[in-house]
PDB file of N, CA and C in Angstrom:
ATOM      1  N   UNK A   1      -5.317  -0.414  -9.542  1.00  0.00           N
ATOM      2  CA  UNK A   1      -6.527   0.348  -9.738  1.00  0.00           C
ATOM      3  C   UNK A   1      -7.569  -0.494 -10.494  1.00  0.00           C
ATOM      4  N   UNK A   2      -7.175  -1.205 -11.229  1.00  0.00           N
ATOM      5  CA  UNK A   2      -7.890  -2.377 -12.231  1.00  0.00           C
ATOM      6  C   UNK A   2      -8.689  -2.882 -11.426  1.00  0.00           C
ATOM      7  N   UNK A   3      -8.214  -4.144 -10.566  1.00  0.00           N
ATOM      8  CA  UNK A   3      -8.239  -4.685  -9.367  1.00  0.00           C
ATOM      9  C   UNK A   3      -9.384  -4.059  -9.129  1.00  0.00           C
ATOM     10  N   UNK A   4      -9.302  -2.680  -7.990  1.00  0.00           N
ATOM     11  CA  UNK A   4     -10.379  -2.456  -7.458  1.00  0.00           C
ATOM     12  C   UNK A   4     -11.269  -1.932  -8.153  1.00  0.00           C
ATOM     13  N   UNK A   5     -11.161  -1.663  -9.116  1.00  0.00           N
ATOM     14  CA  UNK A   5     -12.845  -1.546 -10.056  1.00  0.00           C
ATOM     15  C   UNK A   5     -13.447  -2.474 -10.219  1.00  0.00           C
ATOM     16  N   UNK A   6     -12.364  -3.540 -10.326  1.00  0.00           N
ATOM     17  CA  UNK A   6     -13.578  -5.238 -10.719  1.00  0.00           C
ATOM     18  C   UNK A   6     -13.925  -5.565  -9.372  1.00  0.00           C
ATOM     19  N   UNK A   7     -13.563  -5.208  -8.298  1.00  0.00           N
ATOM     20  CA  UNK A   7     -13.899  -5.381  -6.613  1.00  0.00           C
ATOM     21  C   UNK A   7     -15.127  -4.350  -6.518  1.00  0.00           C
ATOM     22  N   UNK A   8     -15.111  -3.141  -7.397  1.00  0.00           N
ATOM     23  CA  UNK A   8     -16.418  -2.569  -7.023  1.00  0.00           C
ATOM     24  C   UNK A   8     -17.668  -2.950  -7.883  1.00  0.00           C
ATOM     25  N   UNK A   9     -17.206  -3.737  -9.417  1.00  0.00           N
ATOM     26  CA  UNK A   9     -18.334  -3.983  -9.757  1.00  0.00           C
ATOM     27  C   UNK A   9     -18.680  -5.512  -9.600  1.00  0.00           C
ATOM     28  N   UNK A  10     -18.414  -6.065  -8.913  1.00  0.00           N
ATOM     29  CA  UNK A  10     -18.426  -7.286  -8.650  1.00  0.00           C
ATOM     30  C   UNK A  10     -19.249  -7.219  -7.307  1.00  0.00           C
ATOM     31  N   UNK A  11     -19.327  -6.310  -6.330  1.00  0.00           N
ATOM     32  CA  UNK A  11     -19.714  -5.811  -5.296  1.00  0.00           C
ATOM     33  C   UNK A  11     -21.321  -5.107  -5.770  1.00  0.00           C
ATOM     34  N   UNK A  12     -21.576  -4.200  -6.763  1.00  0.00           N
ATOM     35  CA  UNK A  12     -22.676  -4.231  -7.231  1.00  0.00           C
ATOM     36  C   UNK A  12     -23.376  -4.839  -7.432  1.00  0.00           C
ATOM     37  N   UNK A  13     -22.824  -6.013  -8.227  1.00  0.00           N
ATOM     38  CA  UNK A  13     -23.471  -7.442  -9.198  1.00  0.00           C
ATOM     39  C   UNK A  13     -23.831  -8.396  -7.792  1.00  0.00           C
ATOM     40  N   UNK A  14     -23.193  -8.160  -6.361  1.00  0.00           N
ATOM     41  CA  UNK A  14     -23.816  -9.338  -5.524  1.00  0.00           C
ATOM     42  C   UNK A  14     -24.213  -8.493  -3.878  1.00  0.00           C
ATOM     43  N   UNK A  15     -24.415  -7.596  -4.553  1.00  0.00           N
ATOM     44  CA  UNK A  15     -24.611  -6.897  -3.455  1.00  0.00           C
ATOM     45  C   UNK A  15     -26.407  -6.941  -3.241  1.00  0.00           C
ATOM     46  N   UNK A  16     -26.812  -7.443  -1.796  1.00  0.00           N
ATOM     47  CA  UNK A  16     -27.624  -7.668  -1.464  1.00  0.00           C
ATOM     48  C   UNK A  16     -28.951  -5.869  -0.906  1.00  0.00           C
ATOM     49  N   UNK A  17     -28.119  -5.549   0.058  1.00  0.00           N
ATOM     50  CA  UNK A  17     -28.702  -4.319   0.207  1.00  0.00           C
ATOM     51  C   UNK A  17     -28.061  -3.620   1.487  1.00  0.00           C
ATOM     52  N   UNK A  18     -28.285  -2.201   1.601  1.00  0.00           N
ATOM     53  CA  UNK A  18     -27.248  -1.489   2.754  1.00  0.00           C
ATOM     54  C   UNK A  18     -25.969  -0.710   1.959  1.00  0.00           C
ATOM     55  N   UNK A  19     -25.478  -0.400   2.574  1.00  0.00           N
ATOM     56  CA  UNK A  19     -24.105   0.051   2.602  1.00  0.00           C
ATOM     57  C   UNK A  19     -22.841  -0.927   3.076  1.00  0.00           C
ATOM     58  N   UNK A  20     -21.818  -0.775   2.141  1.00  0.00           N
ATOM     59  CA  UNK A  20     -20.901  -1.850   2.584  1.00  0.00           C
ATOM     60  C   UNK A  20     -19.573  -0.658   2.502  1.00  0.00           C
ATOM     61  N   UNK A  21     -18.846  -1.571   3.309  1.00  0.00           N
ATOM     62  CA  UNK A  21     -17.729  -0.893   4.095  1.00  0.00           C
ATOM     63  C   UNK A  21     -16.409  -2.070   4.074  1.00  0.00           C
ATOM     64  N   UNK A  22     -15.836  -1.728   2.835  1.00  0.00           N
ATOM     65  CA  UNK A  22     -14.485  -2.963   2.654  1.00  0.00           C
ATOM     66  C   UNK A  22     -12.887  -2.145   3.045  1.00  0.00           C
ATOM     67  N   UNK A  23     -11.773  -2.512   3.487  1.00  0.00           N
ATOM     68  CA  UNK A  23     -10.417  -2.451   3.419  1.00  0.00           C
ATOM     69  C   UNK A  23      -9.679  -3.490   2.161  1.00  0.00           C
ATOM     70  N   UNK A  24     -10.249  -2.466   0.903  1.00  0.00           N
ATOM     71  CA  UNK A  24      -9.898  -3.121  -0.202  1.00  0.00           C
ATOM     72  C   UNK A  24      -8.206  -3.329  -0.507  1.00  0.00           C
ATOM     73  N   UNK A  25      -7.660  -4.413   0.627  1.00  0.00           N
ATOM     74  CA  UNK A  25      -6.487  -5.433   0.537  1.00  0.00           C
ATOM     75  C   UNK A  25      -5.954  -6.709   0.048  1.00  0.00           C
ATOM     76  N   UNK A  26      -4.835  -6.823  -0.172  1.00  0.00           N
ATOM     77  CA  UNK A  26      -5.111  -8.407  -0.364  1.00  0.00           C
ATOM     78  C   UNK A  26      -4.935  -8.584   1.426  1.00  0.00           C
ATOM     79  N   UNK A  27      -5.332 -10.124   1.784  1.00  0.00           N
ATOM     80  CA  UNK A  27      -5.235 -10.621   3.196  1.00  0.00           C
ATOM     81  C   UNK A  27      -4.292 -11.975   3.227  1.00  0.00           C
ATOM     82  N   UNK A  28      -2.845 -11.765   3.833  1.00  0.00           N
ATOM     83  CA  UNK A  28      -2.969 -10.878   4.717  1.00  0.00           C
ATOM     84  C   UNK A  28      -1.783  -9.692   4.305  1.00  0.00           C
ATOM     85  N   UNK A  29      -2.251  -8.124   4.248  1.00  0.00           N
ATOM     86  CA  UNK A  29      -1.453  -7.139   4.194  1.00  0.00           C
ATOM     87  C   UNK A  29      -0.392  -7.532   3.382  1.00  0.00           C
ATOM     88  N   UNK A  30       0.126  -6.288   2.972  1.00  0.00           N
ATOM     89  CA  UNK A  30       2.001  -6.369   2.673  1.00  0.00           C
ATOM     90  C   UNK A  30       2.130  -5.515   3.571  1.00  0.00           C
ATOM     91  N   UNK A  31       3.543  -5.710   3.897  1.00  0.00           N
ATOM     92  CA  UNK A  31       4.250  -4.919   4.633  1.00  0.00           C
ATOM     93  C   UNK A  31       5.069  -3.644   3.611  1.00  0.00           C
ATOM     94  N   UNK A  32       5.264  -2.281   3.806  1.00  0.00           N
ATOM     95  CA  UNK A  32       6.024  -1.262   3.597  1.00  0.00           C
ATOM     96  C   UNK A  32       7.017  -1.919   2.776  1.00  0.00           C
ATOM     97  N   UNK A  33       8.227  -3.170   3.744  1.00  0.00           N
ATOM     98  CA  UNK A  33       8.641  -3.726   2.721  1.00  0.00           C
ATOM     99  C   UNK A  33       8.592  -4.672   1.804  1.00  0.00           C
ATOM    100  N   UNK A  34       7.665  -5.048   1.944  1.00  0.00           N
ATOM    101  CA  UNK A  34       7.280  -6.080   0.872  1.00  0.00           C
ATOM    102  C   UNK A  34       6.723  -5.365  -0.350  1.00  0.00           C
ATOM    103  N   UNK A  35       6.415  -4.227  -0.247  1.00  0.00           N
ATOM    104  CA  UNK A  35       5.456  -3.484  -1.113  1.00  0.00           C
ATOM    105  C   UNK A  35       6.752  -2.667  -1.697  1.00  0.00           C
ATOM    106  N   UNK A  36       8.094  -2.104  -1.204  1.00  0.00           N
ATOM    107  CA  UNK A  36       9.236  -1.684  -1.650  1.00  0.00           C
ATOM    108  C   UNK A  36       9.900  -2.985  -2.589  1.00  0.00           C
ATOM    109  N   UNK A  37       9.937  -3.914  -1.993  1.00  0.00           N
ATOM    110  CA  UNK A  37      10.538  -5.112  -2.939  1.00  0.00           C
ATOM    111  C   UNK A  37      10.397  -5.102  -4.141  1.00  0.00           C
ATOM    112  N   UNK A  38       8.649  -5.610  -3.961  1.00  0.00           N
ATOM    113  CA  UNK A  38       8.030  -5.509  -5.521  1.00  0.00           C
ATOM    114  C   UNK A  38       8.215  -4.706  -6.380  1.00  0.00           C
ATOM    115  N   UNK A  39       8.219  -3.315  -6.081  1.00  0.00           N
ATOM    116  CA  UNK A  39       8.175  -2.304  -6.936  1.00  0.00           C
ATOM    117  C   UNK A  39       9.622  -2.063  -7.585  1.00  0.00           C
ATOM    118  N   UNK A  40      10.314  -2.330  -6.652  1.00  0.00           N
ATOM    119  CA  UNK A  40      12.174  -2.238  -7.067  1.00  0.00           C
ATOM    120  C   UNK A  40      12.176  -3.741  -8.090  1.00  0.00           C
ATOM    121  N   UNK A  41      11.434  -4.514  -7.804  1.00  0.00           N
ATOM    122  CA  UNK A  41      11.813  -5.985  -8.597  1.00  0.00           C
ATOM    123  C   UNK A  41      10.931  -5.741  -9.875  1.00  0.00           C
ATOM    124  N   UNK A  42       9.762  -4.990  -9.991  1.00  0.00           N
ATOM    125  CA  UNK A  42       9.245  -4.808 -10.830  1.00  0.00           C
ATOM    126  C   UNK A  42       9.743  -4.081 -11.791  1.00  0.00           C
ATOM    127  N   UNK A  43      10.111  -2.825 -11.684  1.00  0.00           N
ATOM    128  CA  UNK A  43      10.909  -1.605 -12.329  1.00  0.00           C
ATOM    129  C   UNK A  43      12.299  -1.864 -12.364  1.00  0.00           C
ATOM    130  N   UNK A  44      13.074  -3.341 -11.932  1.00  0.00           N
ATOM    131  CA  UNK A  44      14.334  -3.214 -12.328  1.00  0.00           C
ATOM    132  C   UNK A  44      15.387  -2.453 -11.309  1.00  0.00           C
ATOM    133  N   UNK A  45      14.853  -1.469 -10.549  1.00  0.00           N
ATOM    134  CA  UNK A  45      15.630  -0.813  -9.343  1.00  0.00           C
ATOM    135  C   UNK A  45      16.577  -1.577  -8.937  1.00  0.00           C
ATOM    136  N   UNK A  46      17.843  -1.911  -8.874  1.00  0.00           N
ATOM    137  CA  UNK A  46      19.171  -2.400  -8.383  1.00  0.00           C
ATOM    138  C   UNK A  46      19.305  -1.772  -6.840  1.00  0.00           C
ATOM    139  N   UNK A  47      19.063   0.059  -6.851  1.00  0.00           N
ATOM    140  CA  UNK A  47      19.441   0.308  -5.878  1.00  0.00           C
ATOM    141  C   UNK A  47      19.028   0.116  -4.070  1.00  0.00           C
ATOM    142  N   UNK A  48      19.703  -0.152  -3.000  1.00  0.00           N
ATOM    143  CA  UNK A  48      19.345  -0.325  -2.316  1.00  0.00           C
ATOM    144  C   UNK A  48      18.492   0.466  -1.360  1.00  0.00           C
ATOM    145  N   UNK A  49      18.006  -0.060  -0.466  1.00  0.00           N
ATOM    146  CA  UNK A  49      16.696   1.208   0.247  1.00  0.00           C
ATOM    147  C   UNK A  49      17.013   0.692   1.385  1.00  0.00           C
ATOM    148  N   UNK A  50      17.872   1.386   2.669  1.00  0.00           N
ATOM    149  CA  UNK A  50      17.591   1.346   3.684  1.00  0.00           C
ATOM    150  C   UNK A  50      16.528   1.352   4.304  1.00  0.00           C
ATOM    151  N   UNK A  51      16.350  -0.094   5.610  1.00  0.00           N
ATOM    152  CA  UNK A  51      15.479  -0.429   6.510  1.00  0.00           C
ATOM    153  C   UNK A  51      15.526   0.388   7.586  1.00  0.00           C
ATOM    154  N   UNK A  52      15.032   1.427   8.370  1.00  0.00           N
ATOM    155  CA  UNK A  52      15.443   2.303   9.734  1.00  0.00           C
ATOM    156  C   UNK A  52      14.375   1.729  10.374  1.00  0.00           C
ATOM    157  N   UNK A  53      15.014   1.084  11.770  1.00  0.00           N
ATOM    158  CA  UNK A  53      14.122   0.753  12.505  1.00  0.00           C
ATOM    159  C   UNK A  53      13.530   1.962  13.121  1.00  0.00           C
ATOM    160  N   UNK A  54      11.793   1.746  13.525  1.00  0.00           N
ATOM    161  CA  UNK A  54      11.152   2.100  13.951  1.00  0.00           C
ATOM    162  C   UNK A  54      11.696   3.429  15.918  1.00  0.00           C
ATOM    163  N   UNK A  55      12.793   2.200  16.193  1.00  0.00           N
ATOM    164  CA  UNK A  55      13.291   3.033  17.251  1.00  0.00           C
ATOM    165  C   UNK A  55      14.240   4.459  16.994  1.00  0.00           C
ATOM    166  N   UNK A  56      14.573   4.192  15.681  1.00  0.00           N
ATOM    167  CA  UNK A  56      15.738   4.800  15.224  1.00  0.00           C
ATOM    168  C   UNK A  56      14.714   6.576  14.582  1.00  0.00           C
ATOM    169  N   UNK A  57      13.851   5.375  13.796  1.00  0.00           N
ATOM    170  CA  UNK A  57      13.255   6.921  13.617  1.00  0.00           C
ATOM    171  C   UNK A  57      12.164   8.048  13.769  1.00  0.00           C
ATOM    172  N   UNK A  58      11.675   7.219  15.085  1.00  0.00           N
ATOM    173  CA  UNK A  58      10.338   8.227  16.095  1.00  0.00           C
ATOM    174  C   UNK A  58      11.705   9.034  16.415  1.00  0.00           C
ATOM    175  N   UNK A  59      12.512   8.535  17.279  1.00  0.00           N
ATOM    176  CA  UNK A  59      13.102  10.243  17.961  1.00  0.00           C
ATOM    177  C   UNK A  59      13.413  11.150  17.074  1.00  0.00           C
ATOM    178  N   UNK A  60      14.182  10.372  15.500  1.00  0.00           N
ATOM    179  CA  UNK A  60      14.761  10.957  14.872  1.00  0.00           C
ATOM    180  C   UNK A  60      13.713  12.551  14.218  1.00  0.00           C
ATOM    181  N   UNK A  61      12.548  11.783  14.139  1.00  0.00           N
ATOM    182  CA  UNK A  61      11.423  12.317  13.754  1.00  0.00           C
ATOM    183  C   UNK A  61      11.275  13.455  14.664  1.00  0.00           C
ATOM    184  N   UNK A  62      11.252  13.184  15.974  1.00  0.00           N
ATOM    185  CA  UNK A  62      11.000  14.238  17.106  1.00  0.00           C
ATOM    186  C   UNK A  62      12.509  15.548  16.876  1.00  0.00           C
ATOM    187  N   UNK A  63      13.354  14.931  16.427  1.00  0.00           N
ATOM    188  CA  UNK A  63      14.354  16.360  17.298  1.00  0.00           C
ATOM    189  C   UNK A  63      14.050  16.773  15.728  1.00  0.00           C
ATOM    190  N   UNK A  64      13.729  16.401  14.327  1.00  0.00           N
ATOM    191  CA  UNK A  64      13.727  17.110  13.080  1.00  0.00           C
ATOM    192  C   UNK A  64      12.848  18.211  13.509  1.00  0.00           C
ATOM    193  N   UNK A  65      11.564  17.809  13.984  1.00  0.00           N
ATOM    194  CA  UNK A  65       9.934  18.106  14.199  1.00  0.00           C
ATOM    195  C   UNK A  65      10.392  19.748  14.927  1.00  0.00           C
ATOM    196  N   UNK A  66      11.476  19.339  16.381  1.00  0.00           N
ATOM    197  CA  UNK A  66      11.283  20.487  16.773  1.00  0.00           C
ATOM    198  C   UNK A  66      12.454  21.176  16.596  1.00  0.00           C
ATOM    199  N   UNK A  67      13.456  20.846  15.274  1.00  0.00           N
ATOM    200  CA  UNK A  67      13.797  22.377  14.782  1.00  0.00           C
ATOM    201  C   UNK A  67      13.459  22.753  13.931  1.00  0.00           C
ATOM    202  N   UNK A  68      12.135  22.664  13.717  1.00  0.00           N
ATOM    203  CA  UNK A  68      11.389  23.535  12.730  1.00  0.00           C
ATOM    204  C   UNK A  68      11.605  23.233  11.091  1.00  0.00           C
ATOM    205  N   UNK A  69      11.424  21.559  11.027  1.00  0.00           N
ATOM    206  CA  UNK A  69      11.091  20.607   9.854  1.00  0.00           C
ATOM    207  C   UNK A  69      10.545  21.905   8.495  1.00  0.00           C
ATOM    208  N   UNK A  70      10.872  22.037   7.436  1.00  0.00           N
ATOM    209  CA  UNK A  70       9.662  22.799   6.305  1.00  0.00           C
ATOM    210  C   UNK A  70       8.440  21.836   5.903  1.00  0.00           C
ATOM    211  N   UNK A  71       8.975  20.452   5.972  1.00  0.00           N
ATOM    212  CA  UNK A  71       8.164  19.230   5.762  1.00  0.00           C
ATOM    213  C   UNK A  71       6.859  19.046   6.768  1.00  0.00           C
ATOM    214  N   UNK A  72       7.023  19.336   7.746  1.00  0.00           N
ATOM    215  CA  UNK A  72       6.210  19.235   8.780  1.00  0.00           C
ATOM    216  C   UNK A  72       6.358  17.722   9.244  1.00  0.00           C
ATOM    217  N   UNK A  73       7.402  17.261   9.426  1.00  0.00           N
ATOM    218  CA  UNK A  73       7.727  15.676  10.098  1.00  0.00           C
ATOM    219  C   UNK A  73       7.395  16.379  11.099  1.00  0.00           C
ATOM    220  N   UNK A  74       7.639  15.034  11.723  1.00  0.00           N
ATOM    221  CA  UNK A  74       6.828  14.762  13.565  1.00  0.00           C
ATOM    222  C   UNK A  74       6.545  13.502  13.401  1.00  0.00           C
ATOM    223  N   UNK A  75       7.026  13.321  14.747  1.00  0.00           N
ATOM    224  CA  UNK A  75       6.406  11.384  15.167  1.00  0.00           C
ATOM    225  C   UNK A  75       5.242  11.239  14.782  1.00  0.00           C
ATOM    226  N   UNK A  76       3.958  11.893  14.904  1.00  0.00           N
ATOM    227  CA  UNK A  76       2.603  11.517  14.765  1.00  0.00           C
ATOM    228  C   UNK A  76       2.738  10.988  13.145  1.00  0.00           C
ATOM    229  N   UNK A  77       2.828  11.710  12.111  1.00  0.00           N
ATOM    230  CA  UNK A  77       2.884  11.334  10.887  1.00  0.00           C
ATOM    231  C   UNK A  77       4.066  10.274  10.204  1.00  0.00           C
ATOM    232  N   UNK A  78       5.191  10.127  11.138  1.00  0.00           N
ATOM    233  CA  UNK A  78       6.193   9.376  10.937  1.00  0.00           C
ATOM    234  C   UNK A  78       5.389   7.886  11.217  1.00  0.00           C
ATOM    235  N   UNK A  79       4.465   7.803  12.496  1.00  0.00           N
ATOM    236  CA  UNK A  79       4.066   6.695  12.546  1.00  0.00           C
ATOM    237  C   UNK A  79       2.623   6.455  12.098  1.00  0.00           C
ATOM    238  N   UNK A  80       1.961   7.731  11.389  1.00  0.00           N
ATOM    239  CA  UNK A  80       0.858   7.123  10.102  1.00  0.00           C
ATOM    240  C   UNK A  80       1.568   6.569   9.130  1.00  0.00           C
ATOM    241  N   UNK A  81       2.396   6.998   8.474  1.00  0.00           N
ATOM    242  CA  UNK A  81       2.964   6.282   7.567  1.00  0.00           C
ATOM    243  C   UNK A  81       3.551   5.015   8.133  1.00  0.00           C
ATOM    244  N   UNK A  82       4.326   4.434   8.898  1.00  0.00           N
ATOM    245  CA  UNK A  82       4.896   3.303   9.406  1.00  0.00           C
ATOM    246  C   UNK A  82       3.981   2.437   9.669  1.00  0.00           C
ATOM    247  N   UNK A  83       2.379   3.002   9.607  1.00  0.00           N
ATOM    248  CA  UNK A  83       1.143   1.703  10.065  1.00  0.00           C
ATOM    249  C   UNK A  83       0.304   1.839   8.926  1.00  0.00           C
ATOM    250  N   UNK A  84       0.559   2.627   8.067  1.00  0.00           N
ATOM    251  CA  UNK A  84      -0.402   2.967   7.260  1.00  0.00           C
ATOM    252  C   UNK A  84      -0.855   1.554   6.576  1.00  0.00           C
ATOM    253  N   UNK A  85      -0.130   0.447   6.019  1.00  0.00           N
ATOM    254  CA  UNK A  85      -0.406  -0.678   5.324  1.00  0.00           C
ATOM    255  C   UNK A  85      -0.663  -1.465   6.501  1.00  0.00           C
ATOM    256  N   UNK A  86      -0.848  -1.339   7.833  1.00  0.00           N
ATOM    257  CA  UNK A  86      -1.543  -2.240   9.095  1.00  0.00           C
ATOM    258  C   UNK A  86      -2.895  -2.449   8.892  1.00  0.00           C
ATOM    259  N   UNK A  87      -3.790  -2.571   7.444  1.00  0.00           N
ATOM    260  CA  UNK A  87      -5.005  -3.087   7.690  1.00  0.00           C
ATOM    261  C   UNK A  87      -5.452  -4.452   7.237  1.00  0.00           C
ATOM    262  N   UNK A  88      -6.597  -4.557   7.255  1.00  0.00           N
ATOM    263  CA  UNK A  88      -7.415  -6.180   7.565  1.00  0.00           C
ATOM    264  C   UNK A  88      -8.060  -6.458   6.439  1.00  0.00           C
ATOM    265  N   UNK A  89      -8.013  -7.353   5.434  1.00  0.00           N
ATOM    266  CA  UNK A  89      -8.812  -7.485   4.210  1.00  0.00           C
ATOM    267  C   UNK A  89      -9.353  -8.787   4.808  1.00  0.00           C
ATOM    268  N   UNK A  90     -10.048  -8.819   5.174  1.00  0.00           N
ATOM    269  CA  UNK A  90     -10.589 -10.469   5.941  1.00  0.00           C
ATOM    270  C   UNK A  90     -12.024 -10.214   5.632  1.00  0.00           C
ATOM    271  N   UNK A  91     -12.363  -9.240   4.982  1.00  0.00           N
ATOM    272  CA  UNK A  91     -13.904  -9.324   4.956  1.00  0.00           C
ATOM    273  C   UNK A  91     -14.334  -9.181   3.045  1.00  0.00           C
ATOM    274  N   UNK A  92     -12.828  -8.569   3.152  1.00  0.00           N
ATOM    275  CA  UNK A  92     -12.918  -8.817   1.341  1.00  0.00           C
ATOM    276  C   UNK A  92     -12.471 -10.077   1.265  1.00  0.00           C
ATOM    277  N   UNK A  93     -11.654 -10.641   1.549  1.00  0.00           N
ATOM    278  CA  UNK A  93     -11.283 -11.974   1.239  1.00  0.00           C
ATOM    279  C   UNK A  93     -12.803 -12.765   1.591  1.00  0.00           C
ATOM    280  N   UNK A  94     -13.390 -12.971   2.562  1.00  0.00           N
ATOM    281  CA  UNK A  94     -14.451 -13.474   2.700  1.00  0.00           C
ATOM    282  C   UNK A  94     -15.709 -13.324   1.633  1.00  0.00           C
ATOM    283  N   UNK A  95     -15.572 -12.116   0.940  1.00  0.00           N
ATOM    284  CA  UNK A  95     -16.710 -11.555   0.311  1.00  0.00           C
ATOM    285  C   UNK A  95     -17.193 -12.363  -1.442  1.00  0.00           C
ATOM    286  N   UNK A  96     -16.333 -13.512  -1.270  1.00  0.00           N
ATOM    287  CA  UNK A  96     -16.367 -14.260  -2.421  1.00  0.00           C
ATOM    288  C   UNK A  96     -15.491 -13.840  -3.962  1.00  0.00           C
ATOM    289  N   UNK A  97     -14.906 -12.599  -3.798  1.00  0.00           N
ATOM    290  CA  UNK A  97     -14.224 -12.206  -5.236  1.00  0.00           C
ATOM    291  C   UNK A  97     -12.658 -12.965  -5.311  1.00  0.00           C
ATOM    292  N   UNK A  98     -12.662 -12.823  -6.591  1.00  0.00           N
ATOM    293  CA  UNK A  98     -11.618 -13.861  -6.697  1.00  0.00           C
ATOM    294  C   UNK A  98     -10.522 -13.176  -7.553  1.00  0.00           C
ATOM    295  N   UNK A  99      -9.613 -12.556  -6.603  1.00  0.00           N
ATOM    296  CA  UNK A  99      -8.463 -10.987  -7.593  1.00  0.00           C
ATOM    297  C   UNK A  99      -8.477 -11.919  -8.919  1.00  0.00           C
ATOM    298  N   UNK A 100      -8.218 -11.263  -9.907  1.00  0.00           N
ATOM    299  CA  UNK A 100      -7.657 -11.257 -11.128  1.00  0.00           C
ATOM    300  C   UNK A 100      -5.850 -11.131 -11.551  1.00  0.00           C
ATOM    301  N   UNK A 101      -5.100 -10.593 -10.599  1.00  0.00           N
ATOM    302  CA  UNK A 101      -3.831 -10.009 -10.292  1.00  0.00           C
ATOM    303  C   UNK A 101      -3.456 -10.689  -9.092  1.00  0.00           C
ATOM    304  N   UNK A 102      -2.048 -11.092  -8.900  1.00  0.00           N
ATOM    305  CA  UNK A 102      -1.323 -11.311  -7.916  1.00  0.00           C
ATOM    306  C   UNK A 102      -0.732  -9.758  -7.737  1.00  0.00           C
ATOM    307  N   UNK A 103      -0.531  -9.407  -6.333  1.00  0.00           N
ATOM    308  CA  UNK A 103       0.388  -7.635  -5.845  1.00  0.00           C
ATOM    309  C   UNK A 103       1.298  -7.596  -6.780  1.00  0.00           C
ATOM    310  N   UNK A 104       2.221  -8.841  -7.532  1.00  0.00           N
ATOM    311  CA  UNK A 104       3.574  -7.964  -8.331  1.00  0.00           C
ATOM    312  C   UNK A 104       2.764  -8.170  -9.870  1.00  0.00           C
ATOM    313  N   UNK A 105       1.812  -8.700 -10.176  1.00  0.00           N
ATOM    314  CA  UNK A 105       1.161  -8.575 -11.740  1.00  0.00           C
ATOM    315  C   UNK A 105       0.522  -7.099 -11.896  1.00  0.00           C
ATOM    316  N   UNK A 106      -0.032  -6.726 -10.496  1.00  0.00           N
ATOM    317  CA  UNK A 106      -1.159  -5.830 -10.434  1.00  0.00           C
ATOM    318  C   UNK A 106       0.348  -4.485 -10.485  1.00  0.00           C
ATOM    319  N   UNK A 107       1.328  -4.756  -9.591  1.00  0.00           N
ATOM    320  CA  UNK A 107       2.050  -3.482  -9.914  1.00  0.00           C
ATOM    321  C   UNK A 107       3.145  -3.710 -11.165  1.00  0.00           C
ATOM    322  N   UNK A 108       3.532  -5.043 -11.491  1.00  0.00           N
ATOM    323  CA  UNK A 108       3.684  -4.914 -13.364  1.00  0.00           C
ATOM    324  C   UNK A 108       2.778  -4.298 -14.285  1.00  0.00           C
ATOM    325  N   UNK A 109       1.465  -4.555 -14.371  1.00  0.00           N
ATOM    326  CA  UNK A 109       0.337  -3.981 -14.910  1.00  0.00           C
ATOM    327  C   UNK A 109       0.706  -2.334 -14.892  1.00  0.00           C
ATOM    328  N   UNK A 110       0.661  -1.538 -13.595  1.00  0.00           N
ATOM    329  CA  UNK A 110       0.530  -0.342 -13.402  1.00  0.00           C
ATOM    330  C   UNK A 110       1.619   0.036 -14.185  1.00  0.00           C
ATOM    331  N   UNK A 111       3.288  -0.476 -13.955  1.00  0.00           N
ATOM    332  CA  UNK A 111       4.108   0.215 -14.649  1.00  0.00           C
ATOM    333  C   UNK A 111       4.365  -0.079 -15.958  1.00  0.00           C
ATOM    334  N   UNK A 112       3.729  -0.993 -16.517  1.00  0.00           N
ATOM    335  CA  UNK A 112       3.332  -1.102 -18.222  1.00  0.00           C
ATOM    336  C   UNK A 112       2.438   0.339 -18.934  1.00  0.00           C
ATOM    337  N   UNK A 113       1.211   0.117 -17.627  1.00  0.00           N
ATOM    338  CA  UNK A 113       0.481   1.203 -18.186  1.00  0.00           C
ATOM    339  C   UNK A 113       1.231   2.922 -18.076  1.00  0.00           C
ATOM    340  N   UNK A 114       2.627   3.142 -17.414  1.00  0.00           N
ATOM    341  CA  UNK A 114       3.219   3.675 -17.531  1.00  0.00           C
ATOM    342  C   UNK A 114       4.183   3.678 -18.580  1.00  0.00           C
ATOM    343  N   UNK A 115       4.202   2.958 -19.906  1.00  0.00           N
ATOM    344  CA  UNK A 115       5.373   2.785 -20.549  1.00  0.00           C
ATOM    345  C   UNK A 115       6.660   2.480 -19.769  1.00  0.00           C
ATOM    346  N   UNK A 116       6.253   1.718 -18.772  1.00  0.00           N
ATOM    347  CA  UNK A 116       7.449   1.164 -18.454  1.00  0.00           C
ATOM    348  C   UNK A 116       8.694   2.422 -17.730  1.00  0.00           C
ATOM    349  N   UNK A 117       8.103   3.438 -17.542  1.00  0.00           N
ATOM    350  CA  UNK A 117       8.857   4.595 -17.540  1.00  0.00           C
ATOM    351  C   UNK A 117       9.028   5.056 -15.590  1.00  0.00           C
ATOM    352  N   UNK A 118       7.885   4.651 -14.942  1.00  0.00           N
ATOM    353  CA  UNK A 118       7.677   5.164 -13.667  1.00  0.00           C
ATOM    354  C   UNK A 118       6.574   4.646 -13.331  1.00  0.00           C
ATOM    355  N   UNK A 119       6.002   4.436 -11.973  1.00  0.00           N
ATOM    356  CA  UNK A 119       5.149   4.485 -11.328  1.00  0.00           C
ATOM    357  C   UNK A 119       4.257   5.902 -10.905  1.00  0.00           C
ATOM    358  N   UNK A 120       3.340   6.269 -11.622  1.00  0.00           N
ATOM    359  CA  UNK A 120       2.631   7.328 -11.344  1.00  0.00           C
ATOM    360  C   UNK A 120       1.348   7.148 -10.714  1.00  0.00           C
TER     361      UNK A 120
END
């Protein structure tokens, strides 16, 4: 969250004129698991987190969906989440800022500012 405040005022301070439109990422992406790694390596987590491939769990998603999930699963949202970290920081990276944080400082940071207790 740090991060992108100094991405928005840094964006003020050289911002020419218009409206700007960023996918405030690092480039290129993490992946779901790369972004699980960190956070388990960060917080100490030992325990393991099953990988389900993608084939394994659209159908799985479909037969939950239609016996009447309370969650409201369904493939459609099974695979927002599965693409959700599929975007492009190539225009922030281009945009001259220079992070302050590497992804596992920036999520050490967060769970400090948690007392070390959780990710909230």
């Amino acid at each position: 969250m740090k991060e992108l405040v100094r991405f928005m005022l840094y964006r003020l301070e050289h911002h020419e004129q218009g409206a700007e439109l960023y996918n405030c990422t690092f480039e290129p992406a993490y992946t779901i698991e790369q972004i699980v790694e960190t956070m388990k390596k960060v917080t100490g987590l030992k325990k393991g987190i099953p990988l389900i491939p993608a084939w394994v769990l659209m159908p799985t998603a479909a037969v939950i969906g239609c016996l009447g999930a309370p969650m409201g699963i369904c493939p459609a949202r099974v695979k927002k989440l599965m693409i959700s970290t599929n975007i492009c920081g190539k225009k922030l990276s281009a945009s001259g800022y220079k992070f302050h944080y590497s992804f596992e400082e920036a999520i050490a940071d967060w769970y400090k500012d948690n007392d070390n207790l959780y990710l909230k």
